[in-house]
PDB file of N, CA and C in Angstrom:
ATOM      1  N   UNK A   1       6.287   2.362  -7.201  1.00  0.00           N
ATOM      2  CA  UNK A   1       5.178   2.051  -8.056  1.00  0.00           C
ATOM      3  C   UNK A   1       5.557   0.828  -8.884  1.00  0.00           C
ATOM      4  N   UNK A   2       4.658  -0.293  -8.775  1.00  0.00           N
ATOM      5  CA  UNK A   2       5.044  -1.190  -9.934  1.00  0.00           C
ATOM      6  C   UNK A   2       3.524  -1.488 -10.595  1.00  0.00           C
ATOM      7  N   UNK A   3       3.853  -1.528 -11.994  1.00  0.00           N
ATOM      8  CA  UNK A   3       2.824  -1.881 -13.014  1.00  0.00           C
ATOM      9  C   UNK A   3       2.638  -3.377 -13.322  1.00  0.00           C
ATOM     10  N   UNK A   4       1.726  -4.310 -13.448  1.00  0.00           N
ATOM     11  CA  UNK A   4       1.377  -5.584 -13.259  1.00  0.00           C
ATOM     12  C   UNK A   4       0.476  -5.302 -14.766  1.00  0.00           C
ATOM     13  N   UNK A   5       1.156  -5.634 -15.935  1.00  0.00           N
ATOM     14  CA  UNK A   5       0.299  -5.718 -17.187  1.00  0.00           C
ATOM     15  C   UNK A   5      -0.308  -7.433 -16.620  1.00  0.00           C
ATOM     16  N   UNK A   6      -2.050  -6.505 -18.061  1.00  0.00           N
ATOM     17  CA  UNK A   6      -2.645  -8.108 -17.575  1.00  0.00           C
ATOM     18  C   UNK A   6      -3.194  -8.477 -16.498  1.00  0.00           C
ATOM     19  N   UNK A   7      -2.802  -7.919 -15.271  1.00  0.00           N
ATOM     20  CA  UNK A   7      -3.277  -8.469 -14.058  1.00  0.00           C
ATOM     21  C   UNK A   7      -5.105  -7.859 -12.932  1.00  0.00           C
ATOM     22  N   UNK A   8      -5.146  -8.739 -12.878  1.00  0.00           N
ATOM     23  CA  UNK A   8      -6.717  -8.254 -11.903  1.00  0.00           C
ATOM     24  C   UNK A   8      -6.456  -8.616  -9.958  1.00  0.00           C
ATOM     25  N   UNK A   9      -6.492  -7.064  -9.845  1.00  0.00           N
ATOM     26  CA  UNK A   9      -6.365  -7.063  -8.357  1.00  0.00           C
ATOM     27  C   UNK A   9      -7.532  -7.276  -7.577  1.00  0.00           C
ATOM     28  N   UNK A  10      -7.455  -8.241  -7.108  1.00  0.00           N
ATOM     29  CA  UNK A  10      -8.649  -9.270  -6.104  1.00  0.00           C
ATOM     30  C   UNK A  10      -8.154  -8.456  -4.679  1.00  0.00           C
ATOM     31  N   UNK A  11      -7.306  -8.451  -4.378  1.00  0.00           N
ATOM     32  CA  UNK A  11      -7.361  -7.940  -2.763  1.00  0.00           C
ATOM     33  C   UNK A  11      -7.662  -6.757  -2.194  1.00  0.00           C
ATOM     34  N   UNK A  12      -7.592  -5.808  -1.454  1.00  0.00           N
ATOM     35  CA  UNK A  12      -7.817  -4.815  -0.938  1.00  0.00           C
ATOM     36  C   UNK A  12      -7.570  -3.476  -2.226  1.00  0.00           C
ATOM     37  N   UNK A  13      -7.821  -3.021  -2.442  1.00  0.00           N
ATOM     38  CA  UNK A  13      -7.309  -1.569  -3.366  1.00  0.00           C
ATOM     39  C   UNK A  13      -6.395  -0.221  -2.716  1.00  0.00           C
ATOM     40  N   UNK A  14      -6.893  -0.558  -1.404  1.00  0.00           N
ATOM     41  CA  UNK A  14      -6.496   0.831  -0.251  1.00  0.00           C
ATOM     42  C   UNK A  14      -6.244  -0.455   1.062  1.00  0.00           C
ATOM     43  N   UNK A  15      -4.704   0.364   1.697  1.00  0.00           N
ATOM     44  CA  UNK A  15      -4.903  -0.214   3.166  1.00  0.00           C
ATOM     45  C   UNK A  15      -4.362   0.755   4.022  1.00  0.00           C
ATOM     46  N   UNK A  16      -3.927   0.978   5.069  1.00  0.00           N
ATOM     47  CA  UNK A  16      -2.884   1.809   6.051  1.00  0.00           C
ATOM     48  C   UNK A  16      -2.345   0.284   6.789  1.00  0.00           C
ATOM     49  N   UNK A  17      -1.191   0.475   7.144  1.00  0.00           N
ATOM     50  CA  UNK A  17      -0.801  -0.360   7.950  1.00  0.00           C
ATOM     51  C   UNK A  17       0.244   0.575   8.984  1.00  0.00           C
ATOM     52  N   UNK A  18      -0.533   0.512   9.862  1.00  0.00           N
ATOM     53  CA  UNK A  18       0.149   1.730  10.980  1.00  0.00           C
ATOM     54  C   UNK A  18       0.731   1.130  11.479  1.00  0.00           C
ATOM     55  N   UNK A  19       1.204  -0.573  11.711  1.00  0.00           N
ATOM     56  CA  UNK A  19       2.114  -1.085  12.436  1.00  0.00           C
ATOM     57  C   UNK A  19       3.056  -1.508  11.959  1.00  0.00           C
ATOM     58  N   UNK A  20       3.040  -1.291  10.794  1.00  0.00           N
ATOM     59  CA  UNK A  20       4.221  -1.933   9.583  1.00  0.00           C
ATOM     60  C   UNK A  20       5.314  -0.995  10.080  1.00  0.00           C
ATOM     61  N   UNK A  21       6.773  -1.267   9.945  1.00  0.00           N
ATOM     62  CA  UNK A  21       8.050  -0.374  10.337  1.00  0.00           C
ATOM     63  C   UNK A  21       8.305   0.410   9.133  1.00  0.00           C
ATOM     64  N   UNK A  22       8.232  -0.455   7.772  1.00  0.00           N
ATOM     65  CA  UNK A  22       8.463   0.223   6.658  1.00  0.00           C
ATOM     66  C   UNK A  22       7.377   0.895   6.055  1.00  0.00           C
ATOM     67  N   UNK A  23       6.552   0.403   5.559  1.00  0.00           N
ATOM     68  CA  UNK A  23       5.473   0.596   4.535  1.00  0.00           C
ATOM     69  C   UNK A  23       4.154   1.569   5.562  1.00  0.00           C
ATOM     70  N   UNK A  24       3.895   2.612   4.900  1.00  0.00           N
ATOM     71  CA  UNK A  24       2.572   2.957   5.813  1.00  0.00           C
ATOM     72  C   UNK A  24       1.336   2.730   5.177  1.00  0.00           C
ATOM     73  N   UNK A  25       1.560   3.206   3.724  1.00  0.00           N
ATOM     74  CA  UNK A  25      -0.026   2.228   2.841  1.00  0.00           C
ATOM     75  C   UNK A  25       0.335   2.317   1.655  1.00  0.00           C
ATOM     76  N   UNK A  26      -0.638   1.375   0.857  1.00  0.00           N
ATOM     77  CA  UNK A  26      -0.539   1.111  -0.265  1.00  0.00           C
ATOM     78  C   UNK A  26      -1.844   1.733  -0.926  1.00  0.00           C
ATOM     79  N   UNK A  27      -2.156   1.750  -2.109  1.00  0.00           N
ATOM     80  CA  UNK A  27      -3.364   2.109  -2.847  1.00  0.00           C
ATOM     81  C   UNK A  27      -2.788   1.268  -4.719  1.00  0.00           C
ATOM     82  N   UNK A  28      -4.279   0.763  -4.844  1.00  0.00           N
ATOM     83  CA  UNK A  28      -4.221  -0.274  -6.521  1.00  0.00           C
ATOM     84  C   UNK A  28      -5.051   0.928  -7.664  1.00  0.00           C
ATOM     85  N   UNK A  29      -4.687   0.957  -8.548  1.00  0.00           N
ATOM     86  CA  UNK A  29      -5.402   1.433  -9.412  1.00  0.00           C
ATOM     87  C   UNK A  29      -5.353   0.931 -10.893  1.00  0.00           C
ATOM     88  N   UNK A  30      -6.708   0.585 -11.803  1.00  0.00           N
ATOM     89  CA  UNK A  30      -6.445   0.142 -12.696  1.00  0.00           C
ATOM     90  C   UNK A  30      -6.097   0.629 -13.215  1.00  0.00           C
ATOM     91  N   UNK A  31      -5.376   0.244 -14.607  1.00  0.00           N
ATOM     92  CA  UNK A  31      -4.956   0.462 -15.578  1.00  0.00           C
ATOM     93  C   UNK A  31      -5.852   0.693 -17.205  1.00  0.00           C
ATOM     94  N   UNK A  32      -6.564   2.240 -17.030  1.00  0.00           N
ATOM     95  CA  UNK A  32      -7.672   2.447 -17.861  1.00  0.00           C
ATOM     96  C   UNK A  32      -7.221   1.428 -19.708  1.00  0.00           C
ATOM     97  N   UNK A  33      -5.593   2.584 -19.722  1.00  0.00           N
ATOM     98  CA  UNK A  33      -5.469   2.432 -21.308  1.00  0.00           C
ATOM     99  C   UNK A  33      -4.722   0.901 -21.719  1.00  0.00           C
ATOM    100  N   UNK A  34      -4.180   0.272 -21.165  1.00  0.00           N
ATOM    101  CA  UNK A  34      -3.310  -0.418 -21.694  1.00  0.00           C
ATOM    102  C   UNK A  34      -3.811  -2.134 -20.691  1.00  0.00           C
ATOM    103  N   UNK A  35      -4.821  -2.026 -19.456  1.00  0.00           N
ATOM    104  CA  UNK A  35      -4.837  -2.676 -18.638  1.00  0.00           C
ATOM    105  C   UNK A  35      -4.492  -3.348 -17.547  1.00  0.00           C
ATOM    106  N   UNK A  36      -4.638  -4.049 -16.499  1.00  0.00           N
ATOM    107  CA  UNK A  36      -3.012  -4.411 -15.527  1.00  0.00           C
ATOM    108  C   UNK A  36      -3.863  -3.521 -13.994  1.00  0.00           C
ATOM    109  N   UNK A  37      -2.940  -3.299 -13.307  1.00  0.00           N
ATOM    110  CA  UNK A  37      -2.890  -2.766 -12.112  1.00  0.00           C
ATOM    111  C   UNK A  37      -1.702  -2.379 -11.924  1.00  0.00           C
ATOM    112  N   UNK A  38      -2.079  -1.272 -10.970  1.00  0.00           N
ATOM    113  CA  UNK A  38      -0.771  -0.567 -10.852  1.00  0.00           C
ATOM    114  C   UNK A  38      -0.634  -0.077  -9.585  1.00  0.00           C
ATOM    115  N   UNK A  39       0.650  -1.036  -8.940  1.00  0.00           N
ATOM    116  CA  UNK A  39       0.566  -0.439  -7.508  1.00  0.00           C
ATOM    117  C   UNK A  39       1.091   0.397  -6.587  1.00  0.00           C
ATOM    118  N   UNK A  40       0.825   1.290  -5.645  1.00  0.00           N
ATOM    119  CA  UNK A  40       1.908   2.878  -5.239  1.00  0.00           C
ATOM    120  C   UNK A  40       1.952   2.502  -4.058  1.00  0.00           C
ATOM    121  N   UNK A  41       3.176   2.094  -3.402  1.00  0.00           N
ATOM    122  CA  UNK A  41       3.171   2.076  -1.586  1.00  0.00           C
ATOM    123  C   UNK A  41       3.805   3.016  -1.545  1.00  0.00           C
ATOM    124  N   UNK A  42       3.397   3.583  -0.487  1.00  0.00           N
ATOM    125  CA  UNK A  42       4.148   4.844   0.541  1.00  0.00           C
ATOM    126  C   UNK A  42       5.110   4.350   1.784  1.00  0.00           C
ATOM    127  N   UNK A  43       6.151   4.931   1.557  1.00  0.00           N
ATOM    128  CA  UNK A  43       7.039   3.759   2.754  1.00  0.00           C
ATOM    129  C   UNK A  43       7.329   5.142   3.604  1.00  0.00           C
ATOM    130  N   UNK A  44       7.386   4.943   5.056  1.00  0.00           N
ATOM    131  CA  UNK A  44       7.726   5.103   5.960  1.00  0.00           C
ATOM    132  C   UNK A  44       9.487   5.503   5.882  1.00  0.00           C
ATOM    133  N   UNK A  45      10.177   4.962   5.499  1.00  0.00           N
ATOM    134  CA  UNK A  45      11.900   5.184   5.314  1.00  0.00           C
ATOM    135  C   UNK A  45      11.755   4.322   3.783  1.00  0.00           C
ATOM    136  N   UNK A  46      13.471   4.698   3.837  1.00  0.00           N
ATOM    137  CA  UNK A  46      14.052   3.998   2.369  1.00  0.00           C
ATOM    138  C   UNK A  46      14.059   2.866   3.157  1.00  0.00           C
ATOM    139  N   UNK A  47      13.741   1.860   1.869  1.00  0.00           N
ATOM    140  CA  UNK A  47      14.357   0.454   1.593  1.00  0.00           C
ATOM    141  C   UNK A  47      14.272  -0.063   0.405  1.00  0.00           C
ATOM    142  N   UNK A  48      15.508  -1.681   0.570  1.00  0.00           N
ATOM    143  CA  UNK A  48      15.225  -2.360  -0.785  1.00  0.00           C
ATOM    144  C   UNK A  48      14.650  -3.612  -0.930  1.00  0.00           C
ATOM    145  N   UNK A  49      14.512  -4.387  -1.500  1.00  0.00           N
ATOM    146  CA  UNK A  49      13.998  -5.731  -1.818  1.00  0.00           C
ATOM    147  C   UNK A  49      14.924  -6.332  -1.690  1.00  0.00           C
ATOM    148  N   UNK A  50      14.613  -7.170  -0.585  1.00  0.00           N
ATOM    149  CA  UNK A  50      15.749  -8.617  -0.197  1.00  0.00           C
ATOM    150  C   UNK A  50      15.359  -9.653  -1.035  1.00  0.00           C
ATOM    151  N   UNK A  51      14.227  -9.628  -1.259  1.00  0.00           N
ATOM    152  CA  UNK A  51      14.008 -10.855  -1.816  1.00  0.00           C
ATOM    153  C   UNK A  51      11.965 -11.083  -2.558  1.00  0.00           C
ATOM    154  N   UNK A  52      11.908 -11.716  -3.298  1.00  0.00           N
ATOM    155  CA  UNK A  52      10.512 -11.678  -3.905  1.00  0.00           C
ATOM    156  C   UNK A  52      10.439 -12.965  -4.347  1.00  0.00           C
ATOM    157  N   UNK A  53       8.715 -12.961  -4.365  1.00  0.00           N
ATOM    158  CA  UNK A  53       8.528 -14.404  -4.781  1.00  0.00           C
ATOM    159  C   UNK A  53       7.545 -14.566  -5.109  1.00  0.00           C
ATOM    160  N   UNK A  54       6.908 -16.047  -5.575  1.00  0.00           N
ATOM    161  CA  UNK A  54       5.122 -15.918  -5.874  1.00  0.00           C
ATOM    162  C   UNK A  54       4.790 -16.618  -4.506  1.00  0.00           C
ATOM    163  N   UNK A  55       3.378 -16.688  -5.091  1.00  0.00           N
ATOM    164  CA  UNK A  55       2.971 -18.036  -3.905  1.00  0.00           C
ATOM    165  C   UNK A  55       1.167 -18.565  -5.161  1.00  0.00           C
ATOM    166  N   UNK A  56       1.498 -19.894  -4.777  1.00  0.00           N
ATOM    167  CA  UNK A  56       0.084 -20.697  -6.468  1.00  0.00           C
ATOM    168  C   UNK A  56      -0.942 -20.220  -5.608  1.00  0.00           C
ATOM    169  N   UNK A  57      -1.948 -20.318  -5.604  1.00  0.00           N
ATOM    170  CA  UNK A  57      -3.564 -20.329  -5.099  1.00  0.00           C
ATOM    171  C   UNK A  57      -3.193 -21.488  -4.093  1.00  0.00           C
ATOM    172  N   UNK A  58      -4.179 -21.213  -2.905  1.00  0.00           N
ATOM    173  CA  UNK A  58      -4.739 -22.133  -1.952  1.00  0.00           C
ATOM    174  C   UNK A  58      -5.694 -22.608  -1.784  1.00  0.00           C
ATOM    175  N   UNK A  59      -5.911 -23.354  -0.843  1.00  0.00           N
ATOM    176  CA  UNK A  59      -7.781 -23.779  -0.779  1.00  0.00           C
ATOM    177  C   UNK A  59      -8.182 -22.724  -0.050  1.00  0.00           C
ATOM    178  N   UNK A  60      -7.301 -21.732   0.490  1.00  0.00           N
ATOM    179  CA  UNK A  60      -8.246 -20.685   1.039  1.00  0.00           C
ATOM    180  C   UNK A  60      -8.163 -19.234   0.463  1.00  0.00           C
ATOM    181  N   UNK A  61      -7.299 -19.347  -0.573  1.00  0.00           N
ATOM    182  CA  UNK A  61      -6.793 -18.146  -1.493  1.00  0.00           C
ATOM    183  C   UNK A  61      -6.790 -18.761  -3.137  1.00  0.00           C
ATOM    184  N   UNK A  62      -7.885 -18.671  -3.429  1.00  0.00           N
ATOM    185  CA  UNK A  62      -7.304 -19.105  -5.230  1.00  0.00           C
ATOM    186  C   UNK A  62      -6.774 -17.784  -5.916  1.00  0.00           C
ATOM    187  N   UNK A  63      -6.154 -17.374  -5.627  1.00  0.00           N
ATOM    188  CA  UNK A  63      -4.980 -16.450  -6.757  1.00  0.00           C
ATOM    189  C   UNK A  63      -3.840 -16.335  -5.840  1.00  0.00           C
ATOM    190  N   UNK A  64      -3.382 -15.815  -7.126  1.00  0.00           N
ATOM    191  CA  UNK A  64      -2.039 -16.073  -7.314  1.00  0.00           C
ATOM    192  C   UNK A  64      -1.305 -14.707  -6.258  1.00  0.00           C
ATOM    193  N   UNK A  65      -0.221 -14.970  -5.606  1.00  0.00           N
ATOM    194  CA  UNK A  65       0.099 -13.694  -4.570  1.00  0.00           C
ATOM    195  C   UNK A  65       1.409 -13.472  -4.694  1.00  0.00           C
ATOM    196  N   UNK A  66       1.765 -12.099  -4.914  1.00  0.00           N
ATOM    197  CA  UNK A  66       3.396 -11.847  -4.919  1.00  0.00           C
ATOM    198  C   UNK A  66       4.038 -11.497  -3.635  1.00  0.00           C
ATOM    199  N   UNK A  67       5.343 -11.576  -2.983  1.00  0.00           N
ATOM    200  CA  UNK A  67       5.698 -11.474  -1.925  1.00  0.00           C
ATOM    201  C   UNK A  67       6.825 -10.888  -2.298  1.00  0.00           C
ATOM    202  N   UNK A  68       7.257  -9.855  -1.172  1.00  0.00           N
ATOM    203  CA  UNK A  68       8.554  -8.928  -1.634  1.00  0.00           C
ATOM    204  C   UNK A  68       8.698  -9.031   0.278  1.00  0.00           C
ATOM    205  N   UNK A  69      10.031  -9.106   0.168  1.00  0.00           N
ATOM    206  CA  UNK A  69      10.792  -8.810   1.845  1.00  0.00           C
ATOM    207  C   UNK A  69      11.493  -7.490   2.068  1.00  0.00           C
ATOM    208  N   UNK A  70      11.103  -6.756   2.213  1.00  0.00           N
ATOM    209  CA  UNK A  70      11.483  -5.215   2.373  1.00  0.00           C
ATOM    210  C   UNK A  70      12.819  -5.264   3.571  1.00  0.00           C
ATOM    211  N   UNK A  71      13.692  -4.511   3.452  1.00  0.00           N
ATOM    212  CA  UNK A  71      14.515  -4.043   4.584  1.00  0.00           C
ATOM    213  C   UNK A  71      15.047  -2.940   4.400  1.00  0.00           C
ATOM    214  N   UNK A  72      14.901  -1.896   5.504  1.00  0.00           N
ATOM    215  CA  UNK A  72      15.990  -0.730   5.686  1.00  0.00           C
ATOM    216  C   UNK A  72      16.643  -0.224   5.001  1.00  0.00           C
ATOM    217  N   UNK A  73      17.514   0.506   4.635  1.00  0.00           N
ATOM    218  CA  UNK A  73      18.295   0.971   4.029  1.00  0.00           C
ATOM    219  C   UNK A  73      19.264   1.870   5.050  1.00  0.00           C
TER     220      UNK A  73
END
């Protein structure tokens, strides 16, 4: 679960990703009292974060996107 104070989730709220190795889905939920989003993936096995990052807006994405590289454990 990670909490994103402040933040407004533009993308999907719910997904399954049945082809993912790690992750099987995610689900967003706001943050009634304090604000933010807050996000819960369900993983498939343990793993950790190799690595994270942002990425600015595009001409085909204007917001802002976080990226995490999951591996195994």
């Amino acid at each position: 679960m990670i909490e994103f104070k402040d933040a407004v989730w533009k993308a999907a709220k719910s997904m399954k990703l049945a082809k993912s190795p790690l992750v099987a889905s995610y689900n967003v939920y706001d943050i009634k009292d304090t604000g933010g989003a807050r996000l819960v993936i369900q993983l498939k096995a343990p793993v950790k974060i190799i690595s994270e990052s942002t990425l600015a807006p595009a001409s085909t994405t204007p917001y802002h996107r976080l990226v995490f590289d999951l591996s195994k454990i």
